[in-house]
PDB file of N, CA and C in Angstrom:
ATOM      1  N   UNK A   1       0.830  -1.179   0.000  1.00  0.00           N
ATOM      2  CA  UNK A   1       0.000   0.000   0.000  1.00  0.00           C
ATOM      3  C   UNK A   1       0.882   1.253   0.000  1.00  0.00           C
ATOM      4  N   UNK A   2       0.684   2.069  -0.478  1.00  0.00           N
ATOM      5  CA  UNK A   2       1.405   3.709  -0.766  1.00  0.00           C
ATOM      6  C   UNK A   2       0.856   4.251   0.130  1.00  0.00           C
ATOM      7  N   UNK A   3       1.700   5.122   0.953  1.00  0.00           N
ATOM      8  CA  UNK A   3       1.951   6.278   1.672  1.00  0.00           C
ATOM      9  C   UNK A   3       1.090   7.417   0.823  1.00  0.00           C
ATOM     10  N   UNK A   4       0.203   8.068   1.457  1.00  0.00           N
ATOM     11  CA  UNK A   4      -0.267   9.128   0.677  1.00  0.00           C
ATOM     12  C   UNK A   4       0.315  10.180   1.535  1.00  0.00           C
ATOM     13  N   UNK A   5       0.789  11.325   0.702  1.00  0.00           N
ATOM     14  CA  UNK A   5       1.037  12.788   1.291  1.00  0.00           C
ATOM     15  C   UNK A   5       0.219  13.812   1.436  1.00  0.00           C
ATOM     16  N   UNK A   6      -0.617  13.826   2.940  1.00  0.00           N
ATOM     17  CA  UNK A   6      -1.458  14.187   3.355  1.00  0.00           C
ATOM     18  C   UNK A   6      -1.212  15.897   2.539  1.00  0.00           C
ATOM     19  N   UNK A   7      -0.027  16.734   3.332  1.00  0.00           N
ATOM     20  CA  UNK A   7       0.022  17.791   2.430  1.00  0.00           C
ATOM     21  C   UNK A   7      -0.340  17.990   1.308  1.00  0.00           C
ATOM     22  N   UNK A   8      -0.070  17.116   0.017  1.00  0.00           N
ATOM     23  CA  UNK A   8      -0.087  17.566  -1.304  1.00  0.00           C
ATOM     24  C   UNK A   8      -1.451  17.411  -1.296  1.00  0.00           C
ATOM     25  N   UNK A   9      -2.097  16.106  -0.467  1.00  0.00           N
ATOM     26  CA  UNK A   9      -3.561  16.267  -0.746  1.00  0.00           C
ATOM     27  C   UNK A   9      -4.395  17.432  -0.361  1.00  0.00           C
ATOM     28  N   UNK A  10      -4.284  17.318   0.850  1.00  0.00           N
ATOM     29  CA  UNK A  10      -4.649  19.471   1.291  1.00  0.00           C
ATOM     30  C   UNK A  10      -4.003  20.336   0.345  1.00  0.00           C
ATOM     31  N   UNK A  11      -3.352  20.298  -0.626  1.00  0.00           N
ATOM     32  CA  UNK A  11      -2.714  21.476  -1.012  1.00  0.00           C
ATOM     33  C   UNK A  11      -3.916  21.597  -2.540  1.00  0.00           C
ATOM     34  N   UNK A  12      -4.304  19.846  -2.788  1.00  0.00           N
ATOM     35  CA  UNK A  12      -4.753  19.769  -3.989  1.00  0.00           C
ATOM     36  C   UNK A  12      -6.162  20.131  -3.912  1.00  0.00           C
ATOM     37  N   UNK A  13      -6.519  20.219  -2.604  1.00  0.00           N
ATOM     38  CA  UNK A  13      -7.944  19.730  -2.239  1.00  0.00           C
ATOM     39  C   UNK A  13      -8.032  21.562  -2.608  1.00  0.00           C
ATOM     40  N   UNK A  14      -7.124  22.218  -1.809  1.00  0.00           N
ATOM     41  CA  UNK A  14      -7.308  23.859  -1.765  1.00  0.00           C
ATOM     42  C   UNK A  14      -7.420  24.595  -2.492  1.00  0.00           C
ATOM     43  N   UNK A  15      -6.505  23.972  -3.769  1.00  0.00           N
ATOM     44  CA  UNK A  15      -6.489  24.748  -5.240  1.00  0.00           C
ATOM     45  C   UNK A  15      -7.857  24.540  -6.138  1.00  0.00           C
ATOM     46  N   UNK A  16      -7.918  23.414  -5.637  1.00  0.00           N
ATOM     47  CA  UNK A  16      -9.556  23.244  -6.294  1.00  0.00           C
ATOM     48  C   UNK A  16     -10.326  23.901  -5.801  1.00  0.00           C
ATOM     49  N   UNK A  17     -10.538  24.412  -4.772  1.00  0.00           N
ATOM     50  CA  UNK A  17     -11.830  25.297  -4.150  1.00  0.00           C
ATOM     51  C   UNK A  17     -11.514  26.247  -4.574  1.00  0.00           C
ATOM     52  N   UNK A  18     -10.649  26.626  -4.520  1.00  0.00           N
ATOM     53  CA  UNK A  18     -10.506  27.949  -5.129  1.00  0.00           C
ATOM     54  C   UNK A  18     -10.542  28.406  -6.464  1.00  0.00           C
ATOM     55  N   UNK A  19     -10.364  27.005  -7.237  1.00  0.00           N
ATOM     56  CA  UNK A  19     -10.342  27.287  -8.887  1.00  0.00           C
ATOM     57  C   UNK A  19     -12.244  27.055  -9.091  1.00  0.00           C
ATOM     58  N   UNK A  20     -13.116  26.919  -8.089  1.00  0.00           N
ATOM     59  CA  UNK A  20     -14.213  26.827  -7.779  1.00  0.00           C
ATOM     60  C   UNK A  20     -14.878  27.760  -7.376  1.00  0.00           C
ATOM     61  N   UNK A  21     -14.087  28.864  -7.213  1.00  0.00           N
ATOM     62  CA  UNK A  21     -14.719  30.175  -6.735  1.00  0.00           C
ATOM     63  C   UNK A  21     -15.390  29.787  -5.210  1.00  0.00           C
ATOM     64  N   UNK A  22     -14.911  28.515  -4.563  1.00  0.00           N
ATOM     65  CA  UNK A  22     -15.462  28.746  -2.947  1.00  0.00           C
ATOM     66  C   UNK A  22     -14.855  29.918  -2.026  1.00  0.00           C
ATOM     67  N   UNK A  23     -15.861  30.168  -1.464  1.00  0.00           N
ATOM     68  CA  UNK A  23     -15.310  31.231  -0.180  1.00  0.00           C
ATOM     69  C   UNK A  23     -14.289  30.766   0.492  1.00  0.00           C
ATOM     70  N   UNK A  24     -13.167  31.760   0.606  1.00  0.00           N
ATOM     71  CA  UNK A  24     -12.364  30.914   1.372  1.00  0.00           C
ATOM     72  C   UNK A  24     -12.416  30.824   2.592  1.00  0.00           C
ATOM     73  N   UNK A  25     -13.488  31.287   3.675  1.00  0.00           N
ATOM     74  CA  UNK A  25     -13.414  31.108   5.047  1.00  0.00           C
ATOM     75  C   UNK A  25     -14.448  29.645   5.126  1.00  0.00           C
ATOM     76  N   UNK A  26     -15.346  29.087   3.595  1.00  0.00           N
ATOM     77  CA  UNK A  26     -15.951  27.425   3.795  1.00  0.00           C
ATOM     78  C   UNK A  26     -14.498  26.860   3.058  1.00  0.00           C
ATOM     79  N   UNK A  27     -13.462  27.120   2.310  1.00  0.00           N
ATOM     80  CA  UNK A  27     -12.506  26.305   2.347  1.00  0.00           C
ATOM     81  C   UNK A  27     -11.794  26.549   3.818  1.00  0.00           C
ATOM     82  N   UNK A  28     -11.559  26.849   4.297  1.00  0.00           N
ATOM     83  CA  UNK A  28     -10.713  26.797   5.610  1.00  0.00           C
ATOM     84  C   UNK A  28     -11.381  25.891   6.645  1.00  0.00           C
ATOM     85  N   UNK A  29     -12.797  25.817   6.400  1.00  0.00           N
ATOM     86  CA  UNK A  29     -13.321  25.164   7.443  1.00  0.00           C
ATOM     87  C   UNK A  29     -13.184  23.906   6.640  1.00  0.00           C
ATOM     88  N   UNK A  30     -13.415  23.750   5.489  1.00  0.00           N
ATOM     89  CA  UNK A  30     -13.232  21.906   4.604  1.00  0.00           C
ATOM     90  C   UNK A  30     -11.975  21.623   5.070  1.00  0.00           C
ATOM     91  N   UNK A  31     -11.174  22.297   5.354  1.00  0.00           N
ATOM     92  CA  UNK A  31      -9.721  21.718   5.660  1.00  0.00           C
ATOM     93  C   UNK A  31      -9.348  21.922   6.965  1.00  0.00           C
ATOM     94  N   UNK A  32     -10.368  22.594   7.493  1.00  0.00           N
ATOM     95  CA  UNK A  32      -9.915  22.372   9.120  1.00  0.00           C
ATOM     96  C   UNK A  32      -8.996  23.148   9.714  1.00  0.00           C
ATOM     97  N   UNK A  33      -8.333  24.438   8.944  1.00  0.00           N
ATOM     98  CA  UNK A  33      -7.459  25.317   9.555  1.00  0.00           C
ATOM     99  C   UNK A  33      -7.857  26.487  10.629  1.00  0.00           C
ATOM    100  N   UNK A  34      -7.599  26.197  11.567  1.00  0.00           N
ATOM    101  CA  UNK A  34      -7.642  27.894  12.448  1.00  0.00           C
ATOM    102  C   UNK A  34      -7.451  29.190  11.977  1.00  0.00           C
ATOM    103  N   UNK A  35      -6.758  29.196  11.137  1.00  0.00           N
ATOM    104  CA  UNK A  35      -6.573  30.308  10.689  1.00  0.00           C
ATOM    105  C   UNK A  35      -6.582  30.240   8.886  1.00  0.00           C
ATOM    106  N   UNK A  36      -7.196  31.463   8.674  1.00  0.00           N
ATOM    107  CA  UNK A  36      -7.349  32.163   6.889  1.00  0.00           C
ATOM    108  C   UNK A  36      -5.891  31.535   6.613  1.00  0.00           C
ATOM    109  N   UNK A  37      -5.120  32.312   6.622  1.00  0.00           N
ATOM    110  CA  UNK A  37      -3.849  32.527   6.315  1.00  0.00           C
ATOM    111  C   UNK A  37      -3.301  31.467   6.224  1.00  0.00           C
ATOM    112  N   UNK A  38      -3.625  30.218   6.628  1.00  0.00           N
ATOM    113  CA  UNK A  38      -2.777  28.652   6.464  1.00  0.00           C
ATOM    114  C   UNK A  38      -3.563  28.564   5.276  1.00  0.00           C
ATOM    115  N   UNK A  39      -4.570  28.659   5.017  1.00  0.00           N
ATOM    116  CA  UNK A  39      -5.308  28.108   4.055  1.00  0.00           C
ATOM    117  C   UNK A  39      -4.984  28.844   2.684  1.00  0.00           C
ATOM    118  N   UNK A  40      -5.308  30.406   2.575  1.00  0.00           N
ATOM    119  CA  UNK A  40      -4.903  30.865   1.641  1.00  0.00           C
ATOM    120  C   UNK A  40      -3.035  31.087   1.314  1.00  0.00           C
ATOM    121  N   UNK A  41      -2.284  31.117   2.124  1.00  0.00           N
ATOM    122  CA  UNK A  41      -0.508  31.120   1.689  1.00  0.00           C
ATOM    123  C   UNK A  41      -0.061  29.704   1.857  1.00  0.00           C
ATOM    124  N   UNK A  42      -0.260  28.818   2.951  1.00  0.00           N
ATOM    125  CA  UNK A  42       0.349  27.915   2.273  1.00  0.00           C
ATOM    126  C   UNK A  42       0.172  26.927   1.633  1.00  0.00           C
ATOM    127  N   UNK A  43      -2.167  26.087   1.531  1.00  0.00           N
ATOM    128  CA  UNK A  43      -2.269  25.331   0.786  1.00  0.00           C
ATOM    129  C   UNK A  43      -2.865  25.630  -0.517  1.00  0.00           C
ATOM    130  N   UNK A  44      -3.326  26.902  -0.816  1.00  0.00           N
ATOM    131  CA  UNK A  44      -3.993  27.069  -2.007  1.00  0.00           C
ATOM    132  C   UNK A  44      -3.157  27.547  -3.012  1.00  0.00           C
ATOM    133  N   UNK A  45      -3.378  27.486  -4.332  1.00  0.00           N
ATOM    134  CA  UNK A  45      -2.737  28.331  -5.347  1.00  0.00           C
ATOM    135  C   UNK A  45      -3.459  28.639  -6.490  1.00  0.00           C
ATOM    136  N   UNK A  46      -3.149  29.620  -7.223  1.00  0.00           N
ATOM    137  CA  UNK A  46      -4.151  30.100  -7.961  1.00  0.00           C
ATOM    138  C   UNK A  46      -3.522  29.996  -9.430  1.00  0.00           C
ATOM    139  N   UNK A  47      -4.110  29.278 -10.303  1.00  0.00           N
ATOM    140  CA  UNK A  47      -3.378  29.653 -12.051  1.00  0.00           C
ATOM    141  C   UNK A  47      -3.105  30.675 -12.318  1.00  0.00           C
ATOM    142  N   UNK A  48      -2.159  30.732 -13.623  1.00  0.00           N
ATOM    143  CA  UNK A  48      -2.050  31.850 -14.267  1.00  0.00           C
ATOM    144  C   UNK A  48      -3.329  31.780 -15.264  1.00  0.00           C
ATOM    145  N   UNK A  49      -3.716  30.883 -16.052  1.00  0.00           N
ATOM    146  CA  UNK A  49      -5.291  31.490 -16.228  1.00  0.00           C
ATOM    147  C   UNK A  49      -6.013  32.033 -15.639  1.00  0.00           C
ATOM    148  N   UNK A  50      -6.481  31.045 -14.506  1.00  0.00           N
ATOM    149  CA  UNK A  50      -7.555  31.992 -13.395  1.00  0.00           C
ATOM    150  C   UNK A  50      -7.082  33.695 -13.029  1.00  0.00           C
ATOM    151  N   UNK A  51      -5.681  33.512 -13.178  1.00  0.00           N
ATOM    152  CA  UNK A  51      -5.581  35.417 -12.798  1.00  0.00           C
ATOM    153  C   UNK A  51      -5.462  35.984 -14.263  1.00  0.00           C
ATOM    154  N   UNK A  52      -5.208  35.738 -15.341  1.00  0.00           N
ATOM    155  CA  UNK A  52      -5.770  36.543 -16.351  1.00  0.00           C
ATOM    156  C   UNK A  52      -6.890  36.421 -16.916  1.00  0.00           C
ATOM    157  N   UNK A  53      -8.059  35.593 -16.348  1.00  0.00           N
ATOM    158  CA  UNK A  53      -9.508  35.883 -16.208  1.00  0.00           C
ATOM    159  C   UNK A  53     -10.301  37.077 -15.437  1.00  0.00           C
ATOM    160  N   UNK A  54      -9.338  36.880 -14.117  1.00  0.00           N
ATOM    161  CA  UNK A  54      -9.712  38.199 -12.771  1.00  0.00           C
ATOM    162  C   UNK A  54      -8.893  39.230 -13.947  1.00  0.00           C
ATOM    163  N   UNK A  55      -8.028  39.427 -14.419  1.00  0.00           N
ATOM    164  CA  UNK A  55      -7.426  41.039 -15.137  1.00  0.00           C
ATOM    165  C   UNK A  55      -8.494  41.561 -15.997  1.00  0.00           C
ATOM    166  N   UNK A  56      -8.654  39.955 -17.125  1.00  0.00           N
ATOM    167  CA  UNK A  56      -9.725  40.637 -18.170  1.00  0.00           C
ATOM    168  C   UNK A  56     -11.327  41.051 -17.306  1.00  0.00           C
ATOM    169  N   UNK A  57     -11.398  40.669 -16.513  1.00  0.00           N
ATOM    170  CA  UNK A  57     -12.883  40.723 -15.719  1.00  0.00           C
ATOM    171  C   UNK A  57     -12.611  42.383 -15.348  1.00  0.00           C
ATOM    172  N   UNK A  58     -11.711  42.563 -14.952  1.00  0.00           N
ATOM    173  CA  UNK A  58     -11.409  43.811 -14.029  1.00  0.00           C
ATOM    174  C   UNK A  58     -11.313  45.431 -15.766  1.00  0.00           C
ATOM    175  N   UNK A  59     -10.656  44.731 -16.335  1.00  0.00           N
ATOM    176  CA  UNK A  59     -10.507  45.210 -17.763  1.00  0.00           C
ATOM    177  C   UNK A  59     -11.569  45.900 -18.493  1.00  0.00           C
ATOM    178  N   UNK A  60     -12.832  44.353 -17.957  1.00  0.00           N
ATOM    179  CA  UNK A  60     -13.903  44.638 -18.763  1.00  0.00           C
ATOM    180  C   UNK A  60     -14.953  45.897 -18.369  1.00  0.00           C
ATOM    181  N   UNK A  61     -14.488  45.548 -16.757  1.00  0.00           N
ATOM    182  CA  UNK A  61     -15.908  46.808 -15.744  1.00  0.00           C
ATOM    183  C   UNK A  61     -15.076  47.851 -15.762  1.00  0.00           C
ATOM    184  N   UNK A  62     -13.674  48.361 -16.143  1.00  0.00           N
ATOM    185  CA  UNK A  62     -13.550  49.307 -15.949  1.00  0.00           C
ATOM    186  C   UNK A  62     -13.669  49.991 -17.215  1.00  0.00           C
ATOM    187  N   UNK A  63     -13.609  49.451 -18.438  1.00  0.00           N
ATOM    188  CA  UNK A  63     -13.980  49.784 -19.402  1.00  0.00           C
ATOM    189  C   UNK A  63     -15.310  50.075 -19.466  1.00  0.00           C
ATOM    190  N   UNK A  64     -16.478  49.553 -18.905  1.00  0.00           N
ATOM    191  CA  UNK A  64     -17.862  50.123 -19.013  1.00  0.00           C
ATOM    192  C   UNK A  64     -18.392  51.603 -18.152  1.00  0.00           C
TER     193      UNK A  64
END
């Protein structure tokens, strides 16, 4: 049986909520952290798509 790495799985579990647009204070509670800040710096991460979606989004309303 394989060793699973609990980290990478929290890390994978985090990036997905977030590439999900979940709130991150119901991801913090799916993962059980005390604090925002574990959740958003050290298990989540965000694409470089997903942030040149937020630019063009930001692009678009300020253009209207």
């Amino acid at each position: 049986m394989r060793k699973v790495n609990v980290h990478a799985t929290r890390k994978t579990c985090a990036s997905l909520l977030v590439a999900l647009d979940v709130h991150p204070r119901v991801a913090m509670q799916i993962l059980r952290h005390s604090q925002i800040s574990v959740t958003m710096n050290i298990y989540s991460e965000v694409s470089s798509e997903e942030t040149r979606k937020a630019l063009k989004k930001l692009g678009d309303r300020l253009d209207s």
